[in-house]
PDB file of N, CA and C in Angstrom:
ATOM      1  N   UNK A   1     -15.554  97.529   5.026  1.00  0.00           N
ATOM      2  CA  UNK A   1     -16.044  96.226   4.638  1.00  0.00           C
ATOM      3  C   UNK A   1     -14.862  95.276   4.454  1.00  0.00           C
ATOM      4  N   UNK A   2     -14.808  93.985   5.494  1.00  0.00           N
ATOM      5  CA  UNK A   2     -14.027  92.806   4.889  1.00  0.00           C
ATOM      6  C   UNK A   2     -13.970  92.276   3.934  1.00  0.00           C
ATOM      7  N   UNK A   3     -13.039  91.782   3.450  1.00  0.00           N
ATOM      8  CA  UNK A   3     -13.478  90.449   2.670  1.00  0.00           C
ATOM      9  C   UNK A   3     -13.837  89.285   3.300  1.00  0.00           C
ATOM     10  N   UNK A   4     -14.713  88.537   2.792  1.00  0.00           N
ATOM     11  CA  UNK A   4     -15.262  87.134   3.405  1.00  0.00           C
ATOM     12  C   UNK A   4     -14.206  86.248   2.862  1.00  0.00           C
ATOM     13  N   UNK A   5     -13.613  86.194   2.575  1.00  0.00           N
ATOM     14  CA  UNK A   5     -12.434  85.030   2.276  1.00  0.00           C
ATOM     15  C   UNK A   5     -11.088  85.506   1.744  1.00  0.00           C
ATOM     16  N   UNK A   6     -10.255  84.288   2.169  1.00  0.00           N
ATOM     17  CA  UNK A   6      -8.207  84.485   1.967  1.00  0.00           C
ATOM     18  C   UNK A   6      -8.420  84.635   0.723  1.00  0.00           C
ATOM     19  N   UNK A   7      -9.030  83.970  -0.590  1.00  0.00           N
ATOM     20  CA  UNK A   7      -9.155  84.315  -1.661  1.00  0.00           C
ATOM     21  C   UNK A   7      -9.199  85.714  -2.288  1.00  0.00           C
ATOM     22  N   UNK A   8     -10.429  86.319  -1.366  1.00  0.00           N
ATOM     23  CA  UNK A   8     -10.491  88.245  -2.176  1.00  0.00           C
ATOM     24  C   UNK A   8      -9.246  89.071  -1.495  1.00  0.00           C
ATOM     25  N   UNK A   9      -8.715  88.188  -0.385  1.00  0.00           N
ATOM     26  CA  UNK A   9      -7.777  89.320   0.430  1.00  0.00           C
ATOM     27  C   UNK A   9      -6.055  88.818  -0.096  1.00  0.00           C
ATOM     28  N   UNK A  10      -6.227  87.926  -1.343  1.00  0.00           N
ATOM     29  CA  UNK A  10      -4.545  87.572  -2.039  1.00  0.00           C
ATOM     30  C   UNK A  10      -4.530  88.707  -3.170  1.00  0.00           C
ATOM     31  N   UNK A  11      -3.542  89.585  -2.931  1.00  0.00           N
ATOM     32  CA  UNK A  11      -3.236  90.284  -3.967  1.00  0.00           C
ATOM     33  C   UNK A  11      -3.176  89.928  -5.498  1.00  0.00           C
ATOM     34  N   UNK A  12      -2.913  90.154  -6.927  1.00  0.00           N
ATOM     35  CA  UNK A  12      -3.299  89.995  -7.843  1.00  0.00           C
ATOM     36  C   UNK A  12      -1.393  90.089  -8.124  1.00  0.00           C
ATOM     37  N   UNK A  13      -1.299  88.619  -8.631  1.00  0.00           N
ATOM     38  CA  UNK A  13       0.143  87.837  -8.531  1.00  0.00           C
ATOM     39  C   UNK A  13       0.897  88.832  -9.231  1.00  0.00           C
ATOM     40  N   UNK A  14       0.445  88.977 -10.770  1.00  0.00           N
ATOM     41  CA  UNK A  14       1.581  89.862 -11.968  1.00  0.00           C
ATOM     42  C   UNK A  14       1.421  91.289 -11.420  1.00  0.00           C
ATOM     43  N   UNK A  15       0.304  92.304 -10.492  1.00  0.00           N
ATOM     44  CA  UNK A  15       0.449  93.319  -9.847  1.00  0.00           C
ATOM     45  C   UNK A  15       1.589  93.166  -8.606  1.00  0.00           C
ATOM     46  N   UNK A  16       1.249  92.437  -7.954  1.00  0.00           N
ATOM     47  CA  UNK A  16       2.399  91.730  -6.678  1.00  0.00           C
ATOM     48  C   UNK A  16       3.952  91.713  -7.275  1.00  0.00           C
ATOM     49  N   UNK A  17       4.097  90.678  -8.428  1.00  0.00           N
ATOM     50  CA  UNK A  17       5.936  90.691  -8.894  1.00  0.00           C
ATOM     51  C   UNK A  17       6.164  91.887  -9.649  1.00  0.00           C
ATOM     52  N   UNK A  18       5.506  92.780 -10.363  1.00  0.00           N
ATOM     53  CA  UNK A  18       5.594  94.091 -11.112  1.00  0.00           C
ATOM     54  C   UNK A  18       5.885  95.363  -9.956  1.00  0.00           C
ATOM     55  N   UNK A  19       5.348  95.093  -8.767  1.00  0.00           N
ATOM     56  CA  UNK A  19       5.884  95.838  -7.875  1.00  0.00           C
ATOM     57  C   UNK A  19       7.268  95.434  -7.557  1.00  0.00           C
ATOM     58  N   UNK A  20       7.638  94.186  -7.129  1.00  0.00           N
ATOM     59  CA  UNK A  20       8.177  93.755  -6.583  1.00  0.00           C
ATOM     60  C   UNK A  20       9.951  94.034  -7.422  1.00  0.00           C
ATOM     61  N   UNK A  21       9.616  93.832  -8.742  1.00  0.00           N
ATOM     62  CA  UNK A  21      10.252  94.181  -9.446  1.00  0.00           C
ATOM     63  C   UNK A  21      10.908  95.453  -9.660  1.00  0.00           C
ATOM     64  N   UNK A  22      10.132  96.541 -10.005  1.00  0.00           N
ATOM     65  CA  UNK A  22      10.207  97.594 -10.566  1.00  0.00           C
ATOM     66  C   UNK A  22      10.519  97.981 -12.071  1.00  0.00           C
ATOM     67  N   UNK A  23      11.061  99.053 -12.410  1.00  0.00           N
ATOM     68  CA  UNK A  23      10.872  98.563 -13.757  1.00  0.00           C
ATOM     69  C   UNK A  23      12.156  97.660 -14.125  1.00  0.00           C
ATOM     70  N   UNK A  24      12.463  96.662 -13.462  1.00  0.00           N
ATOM     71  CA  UNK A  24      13.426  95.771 -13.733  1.00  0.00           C
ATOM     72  C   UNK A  24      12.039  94.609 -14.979  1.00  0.00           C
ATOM     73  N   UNK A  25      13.020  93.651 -15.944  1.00  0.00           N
ATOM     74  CA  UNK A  25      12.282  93.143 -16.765  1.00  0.00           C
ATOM     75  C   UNK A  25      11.817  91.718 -15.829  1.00  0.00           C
ATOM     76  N   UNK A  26      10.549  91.399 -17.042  1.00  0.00           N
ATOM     77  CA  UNK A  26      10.031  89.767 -16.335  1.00  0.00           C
ATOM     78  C   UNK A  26      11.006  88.759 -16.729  1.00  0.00           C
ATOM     79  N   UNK A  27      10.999  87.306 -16.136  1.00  0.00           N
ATOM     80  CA  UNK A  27      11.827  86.644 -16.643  1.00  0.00           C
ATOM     81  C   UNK A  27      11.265  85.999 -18.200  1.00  0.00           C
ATOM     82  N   UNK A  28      10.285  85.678 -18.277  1.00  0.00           N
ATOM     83  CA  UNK A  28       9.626  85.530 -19.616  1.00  0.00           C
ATOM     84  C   UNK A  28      10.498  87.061 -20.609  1.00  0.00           C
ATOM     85  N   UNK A  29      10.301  88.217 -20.592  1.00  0.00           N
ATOM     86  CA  UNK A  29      11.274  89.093 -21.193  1.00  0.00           C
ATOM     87  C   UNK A  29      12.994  88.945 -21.381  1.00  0.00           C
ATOM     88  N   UNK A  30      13.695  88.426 -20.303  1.00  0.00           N
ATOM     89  CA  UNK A  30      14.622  88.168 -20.025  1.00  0.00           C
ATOM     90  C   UNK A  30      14.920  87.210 -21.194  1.00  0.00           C
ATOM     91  N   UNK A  31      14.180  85.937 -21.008  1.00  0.00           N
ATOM     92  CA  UNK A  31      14.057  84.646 -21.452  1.00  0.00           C
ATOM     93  C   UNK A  31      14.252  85.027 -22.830  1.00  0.00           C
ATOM     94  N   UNK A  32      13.105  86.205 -23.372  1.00  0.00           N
ATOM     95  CA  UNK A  32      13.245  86.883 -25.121  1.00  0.00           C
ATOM     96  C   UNK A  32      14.495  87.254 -25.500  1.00  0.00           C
ATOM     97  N   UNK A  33      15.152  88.179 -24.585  1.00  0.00           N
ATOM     98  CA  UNK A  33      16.409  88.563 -25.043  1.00  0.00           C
ATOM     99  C   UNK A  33      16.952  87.726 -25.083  1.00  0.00           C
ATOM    100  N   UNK A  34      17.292  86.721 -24.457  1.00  0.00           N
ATOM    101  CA  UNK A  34      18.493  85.737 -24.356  1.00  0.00           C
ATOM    102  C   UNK A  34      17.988  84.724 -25.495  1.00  0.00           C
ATOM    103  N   UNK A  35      17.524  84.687 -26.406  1.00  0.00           N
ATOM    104  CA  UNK A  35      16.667  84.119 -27.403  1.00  0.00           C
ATOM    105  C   UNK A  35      17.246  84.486 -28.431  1.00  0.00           C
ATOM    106  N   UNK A  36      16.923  86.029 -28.903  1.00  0.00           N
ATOM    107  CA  UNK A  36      17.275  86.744 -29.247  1.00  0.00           C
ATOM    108  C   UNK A  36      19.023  86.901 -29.392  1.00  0.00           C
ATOM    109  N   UNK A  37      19.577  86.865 -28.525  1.00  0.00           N
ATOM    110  CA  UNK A  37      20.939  86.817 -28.519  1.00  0.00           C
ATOM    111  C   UNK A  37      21.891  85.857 -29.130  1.00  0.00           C
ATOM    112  N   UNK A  38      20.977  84.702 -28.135  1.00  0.00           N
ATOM    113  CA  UNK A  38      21.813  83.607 -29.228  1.00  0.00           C
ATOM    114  C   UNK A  38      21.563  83.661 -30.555  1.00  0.00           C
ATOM    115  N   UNK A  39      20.398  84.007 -30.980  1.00  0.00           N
ATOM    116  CA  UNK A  39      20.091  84.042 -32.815  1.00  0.00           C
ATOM    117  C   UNK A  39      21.282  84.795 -33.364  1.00  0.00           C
ATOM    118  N   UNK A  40      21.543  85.996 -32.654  1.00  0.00           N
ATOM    119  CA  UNK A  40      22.438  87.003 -33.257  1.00  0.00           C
ATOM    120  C   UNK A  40      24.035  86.376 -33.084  1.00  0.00           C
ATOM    121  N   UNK A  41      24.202  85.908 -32.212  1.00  0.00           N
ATOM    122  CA  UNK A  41      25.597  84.707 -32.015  1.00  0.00           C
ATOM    123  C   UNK A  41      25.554  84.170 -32.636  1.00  0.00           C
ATOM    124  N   UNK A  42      24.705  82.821 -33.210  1.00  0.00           N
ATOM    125  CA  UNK A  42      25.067  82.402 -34.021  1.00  0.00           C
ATOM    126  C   UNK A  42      24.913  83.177 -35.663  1.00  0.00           C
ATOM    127  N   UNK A  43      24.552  83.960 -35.576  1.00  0.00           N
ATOM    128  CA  UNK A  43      24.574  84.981 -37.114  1.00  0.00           C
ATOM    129  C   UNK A  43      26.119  84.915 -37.374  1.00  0.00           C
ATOM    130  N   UNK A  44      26.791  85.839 -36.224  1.00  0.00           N
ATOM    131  CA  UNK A  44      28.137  86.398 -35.810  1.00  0.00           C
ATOM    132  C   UNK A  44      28.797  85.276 -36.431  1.00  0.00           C
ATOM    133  N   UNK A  45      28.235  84.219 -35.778  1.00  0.00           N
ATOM    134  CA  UNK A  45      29.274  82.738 -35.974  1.00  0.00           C
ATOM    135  C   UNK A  45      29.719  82.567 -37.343  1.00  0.00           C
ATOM    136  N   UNK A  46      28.357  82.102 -37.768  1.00  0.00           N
ATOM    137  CA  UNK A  46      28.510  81.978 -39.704  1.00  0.00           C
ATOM    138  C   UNK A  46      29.593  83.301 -40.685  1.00  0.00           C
ATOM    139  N   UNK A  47      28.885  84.511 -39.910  1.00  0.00           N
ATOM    140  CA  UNK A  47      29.705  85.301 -40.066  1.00  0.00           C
ATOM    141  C   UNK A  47      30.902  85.052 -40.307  1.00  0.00           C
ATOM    142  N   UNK A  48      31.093  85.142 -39.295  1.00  0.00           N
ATOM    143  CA  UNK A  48      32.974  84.840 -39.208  1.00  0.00           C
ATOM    144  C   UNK A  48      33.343  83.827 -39.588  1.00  0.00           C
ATOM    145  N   UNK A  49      32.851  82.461 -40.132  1.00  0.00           N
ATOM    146  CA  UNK A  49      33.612  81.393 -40.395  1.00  0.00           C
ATOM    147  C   UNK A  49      33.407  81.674 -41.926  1.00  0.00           C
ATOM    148  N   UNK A  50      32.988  82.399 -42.728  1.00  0.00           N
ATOM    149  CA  UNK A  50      32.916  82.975 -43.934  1.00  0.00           C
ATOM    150  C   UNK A  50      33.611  84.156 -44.123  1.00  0.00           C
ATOM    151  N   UNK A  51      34.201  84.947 -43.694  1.00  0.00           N
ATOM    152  CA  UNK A  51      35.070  85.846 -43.592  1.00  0.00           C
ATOM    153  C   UNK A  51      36.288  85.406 -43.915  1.00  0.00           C
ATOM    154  N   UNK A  52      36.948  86.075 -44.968  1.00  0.00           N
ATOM    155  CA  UNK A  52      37.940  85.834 -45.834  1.00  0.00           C
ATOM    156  C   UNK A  52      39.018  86.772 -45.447  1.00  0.00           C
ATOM    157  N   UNK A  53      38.586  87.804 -44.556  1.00  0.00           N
ATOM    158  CA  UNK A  53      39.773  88.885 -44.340  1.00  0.00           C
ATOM    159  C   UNK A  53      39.766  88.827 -42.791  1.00  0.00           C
ATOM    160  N   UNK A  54      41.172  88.444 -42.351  1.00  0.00           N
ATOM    161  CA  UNK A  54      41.493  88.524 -40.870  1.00  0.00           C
ATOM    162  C   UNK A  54      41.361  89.623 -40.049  1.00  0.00           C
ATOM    163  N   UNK A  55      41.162  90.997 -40.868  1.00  0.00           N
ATOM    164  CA  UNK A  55      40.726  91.976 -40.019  1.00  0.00           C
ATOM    165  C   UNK A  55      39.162  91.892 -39.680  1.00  0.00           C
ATOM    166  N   UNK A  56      38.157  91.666 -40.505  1.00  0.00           N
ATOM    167  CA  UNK A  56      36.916  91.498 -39.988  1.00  0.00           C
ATOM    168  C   UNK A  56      36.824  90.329 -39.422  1.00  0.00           C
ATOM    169  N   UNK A  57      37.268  89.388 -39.210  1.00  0.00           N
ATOM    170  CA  UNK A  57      37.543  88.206 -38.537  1.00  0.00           C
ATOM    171  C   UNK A  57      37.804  89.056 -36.670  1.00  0.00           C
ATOM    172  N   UNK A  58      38.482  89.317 -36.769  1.00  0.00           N
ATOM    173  CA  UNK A  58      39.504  89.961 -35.151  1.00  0.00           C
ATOM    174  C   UNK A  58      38.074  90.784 -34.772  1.00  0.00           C
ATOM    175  N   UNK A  59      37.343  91.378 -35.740  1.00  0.00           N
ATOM    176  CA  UNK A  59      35.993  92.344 -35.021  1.00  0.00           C
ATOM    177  C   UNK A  59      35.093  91.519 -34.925  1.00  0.00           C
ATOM    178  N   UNK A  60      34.818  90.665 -35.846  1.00  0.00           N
ATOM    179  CA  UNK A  60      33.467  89.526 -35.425  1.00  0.00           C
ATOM    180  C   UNK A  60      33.723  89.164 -34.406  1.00  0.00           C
ATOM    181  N   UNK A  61      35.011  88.653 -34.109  1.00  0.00           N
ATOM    182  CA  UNK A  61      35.506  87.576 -33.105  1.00  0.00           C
ATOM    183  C   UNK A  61      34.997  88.380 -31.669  1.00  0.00           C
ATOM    184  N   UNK A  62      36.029  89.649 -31.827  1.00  0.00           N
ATOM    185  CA  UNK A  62      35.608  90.298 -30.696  1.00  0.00           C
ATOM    186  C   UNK A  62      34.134  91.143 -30.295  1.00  0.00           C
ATOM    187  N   UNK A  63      33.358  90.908 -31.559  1.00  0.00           N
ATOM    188  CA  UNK A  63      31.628  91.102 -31.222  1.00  0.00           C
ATOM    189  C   UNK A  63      30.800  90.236 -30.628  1.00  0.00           C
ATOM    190  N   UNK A  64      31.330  88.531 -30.963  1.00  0.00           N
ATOM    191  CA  UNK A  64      31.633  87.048 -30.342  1.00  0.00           C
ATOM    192  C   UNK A  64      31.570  87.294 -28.390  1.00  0.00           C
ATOM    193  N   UNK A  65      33.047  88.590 -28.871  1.00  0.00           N
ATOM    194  CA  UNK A  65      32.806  87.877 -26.976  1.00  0.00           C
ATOM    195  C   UNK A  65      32.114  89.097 -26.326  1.00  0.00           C
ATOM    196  N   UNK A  66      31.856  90.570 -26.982  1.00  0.00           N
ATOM    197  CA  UNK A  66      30.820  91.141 -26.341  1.00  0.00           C
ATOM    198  C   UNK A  66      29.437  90.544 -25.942  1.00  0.00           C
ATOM    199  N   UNK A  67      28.994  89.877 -26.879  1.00  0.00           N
ATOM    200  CA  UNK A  67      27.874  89.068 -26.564  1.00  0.00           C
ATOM    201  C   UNK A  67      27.770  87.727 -25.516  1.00  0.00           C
ATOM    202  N   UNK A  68      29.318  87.218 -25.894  1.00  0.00           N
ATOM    203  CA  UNK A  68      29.233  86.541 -24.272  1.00  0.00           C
ATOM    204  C   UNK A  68      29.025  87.097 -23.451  1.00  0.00           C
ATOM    205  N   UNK A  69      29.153  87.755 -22.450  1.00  0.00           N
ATOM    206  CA  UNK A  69      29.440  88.908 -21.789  1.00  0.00           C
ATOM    207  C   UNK A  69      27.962  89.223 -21.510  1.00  0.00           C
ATOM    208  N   UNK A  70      27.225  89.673 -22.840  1.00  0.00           N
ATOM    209  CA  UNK A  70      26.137  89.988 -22.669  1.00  0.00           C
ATOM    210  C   UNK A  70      25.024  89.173 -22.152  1.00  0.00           C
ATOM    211  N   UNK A  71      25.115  87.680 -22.361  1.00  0.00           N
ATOM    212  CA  UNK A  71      24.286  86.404 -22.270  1.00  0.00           C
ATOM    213  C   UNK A  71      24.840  86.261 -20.969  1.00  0.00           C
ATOM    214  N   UNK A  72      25.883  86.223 -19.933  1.00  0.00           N
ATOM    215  CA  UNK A  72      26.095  85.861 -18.906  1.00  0.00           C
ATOM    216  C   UNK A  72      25.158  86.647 -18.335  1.00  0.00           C
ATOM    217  N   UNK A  73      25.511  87.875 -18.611  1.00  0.00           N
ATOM    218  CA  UNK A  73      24.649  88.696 -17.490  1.00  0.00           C
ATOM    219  C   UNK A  73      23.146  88.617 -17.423  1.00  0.00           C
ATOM    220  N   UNK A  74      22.979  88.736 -18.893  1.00  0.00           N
ATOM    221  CA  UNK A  74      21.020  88.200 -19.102  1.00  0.00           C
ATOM    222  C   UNK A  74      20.786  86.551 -18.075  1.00  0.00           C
ATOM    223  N   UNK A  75      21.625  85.602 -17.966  1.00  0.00           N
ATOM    224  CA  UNK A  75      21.131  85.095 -17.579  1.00  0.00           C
ATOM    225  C   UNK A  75      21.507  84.859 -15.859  1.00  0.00           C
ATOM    226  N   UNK A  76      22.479  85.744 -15.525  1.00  0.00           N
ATOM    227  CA  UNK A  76      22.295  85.730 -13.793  1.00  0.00           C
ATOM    228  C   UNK A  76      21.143  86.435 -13.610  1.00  0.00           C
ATOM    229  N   UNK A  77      20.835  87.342 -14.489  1.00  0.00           N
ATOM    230  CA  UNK A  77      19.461  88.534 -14.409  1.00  0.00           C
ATOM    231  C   UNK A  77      18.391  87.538 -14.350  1.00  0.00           C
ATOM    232  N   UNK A  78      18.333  86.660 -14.998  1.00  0.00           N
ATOM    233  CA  UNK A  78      17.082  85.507 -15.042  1.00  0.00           C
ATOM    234  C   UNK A  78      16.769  84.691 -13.910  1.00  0.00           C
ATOM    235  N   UNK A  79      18.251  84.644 -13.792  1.00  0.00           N
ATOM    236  CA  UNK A  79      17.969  83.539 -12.132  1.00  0.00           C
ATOM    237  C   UNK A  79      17.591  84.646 -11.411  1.00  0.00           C
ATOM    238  N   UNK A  80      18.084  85.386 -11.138  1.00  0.00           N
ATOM    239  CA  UNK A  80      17.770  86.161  -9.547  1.00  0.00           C
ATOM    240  C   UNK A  80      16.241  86.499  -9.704  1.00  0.00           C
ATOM    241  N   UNK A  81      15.966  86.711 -10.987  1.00  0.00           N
ATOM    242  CA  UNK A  81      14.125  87.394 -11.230  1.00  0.00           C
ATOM    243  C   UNK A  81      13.517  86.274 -11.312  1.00  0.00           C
ATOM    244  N   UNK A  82      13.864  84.981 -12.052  1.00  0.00           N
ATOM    245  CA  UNK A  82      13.464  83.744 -11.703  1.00  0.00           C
ATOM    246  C   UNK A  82      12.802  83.350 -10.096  1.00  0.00           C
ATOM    247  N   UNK A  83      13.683  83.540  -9.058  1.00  0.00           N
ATOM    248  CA  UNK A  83      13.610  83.484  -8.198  1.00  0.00           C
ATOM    249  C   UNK A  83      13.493  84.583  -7.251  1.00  0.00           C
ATOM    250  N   UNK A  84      13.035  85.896  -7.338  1.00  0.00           N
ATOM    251  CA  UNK A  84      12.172  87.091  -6.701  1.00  0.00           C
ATOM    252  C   UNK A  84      10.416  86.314  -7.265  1.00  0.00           C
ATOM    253  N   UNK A  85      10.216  86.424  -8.598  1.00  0.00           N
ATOM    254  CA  UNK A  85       8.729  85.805  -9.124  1.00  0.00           C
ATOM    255  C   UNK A  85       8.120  84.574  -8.229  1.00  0.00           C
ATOM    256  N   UNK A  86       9.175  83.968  -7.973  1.00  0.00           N
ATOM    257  CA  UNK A  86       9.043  82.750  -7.673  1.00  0.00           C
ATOM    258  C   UNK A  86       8.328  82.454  -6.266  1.00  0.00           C
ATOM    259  N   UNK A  87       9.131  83.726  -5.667  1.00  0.00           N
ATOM    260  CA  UNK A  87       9.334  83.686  -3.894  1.00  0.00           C
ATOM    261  C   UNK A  87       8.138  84.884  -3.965  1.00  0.00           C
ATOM    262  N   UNK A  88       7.528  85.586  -4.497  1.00  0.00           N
ATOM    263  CA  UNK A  88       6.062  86.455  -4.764  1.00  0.00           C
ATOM    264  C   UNK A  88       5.010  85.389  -4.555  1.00  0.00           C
ATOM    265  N   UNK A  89       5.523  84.590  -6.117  1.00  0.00           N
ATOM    266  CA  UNK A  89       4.426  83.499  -6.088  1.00  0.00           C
ATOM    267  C   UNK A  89       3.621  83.088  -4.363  1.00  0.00           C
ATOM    268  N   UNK A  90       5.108  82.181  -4.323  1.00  0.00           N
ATOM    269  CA  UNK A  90       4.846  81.640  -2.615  1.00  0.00           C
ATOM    270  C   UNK A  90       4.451  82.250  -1.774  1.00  0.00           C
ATOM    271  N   UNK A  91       4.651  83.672  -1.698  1.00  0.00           N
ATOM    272  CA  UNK A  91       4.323  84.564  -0.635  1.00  0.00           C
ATOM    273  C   UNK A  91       2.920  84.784  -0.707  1.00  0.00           C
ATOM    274  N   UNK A  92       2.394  84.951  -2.116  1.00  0.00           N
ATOM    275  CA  UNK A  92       1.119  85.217  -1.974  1.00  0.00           C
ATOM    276  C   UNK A  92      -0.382  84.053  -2.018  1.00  0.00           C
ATOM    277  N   UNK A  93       0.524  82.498  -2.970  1.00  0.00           N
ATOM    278  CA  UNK A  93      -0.297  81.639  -2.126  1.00  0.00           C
ATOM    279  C   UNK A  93      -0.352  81.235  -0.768  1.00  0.00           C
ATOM    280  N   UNK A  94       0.404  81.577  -0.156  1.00  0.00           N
ATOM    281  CA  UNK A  94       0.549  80.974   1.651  1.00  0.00           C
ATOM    282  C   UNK A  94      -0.636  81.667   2.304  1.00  0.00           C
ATOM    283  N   UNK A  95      -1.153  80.780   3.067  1.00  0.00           N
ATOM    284  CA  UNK A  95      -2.504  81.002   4.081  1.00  0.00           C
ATOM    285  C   UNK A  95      -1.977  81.426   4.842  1.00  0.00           C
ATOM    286  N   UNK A  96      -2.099  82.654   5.465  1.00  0.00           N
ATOM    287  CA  UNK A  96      -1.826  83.177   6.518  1.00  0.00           C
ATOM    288  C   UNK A  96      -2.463  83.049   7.751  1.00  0.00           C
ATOM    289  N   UNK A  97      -3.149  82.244   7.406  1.00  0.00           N
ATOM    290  CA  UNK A  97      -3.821  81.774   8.919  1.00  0.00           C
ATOM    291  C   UNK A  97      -3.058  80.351   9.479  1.00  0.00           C
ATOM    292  N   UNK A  98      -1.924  80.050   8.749  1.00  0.00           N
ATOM    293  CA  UNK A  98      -0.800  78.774   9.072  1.00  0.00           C
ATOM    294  C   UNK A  98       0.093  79.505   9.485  1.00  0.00           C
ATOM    295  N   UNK A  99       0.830  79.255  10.354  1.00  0.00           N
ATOM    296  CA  UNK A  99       1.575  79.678  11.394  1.00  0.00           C
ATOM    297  C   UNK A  99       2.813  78.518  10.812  1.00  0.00           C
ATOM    298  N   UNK A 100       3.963  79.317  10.465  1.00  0.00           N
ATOM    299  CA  UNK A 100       5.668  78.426  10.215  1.00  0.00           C
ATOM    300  C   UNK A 100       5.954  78.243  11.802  1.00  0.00           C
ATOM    301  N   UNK A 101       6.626  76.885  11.771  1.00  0.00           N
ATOM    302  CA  UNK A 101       7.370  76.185  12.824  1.00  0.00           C
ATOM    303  C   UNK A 101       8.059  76.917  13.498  1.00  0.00           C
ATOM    304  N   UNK A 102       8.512  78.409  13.564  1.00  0.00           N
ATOM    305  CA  UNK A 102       9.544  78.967  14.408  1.00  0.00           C
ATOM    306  C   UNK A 102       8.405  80.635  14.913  1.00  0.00           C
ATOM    307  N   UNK A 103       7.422  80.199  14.453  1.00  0.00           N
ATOM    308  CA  UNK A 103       6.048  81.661  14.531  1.00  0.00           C
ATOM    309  C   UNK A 103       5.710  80.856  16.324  1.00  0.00           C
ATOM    310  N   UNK A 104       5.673  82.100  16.939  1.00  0.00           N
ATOM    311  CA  UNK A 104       5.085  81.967  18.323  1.00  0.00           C
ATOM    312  C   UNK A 104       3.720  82.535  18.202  1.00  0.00           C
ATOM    313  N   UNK A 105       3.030  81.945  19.492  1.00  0.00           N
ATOM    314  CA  UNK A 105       1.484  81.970  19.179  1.00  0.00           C
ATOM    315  C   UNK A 105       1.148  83.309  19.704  1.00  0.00           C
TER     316      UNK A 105
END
């Protein structure tokens, strides 16, 4: 049995990028951690500008830049899943009965 329309035959979008993905995270998840992170940066921050002893100073500091470190990467992780979700999206609204400019008949 067909389906009678492009509608029943478009896959089901968050099944579609969850494959697409694997168990890599969503960017909405992504988005949490990096939320999350900065809260804890700026904790670190206060931290350390209240710190009276230069040795816990030198470990905040350098917990400071583990977490940089950590936020860069959360957020190249965001773009690239940003844009896998993105390019799902598109893939699965496109009518496939439209033919792209370089498709032979």
């Amino acid at each position: 049995m067909q389906p009678d329309s492009y509608d029943e035959e478009m896959p089901d979008e968050n099944t579609a990028i969850e494959s697409v993905l694997g168990d890599n995270p969503r960017a909405t998840e992504l988005q949490a951690m990096i939320s999350a992170l900065e809260t804890r940066k700026r904790a670190v921050l206060r931290e350390a500008d209240r710190s009276r002893f230069p040795s816990e100073r030198i470990k905040l500091e350098a917990k400071l830049g583990e977490i940089d470190i950590q936020l860069k990467a959360l957020r190249e992780e965001l773009a690239i899943t940003t844009f896998v979700e993105n390019s799902v999206r598109v893939t699965i609204s496109r009518n496939p009965n439209v033919m792209d400019d370089d498709e032979e008949f």
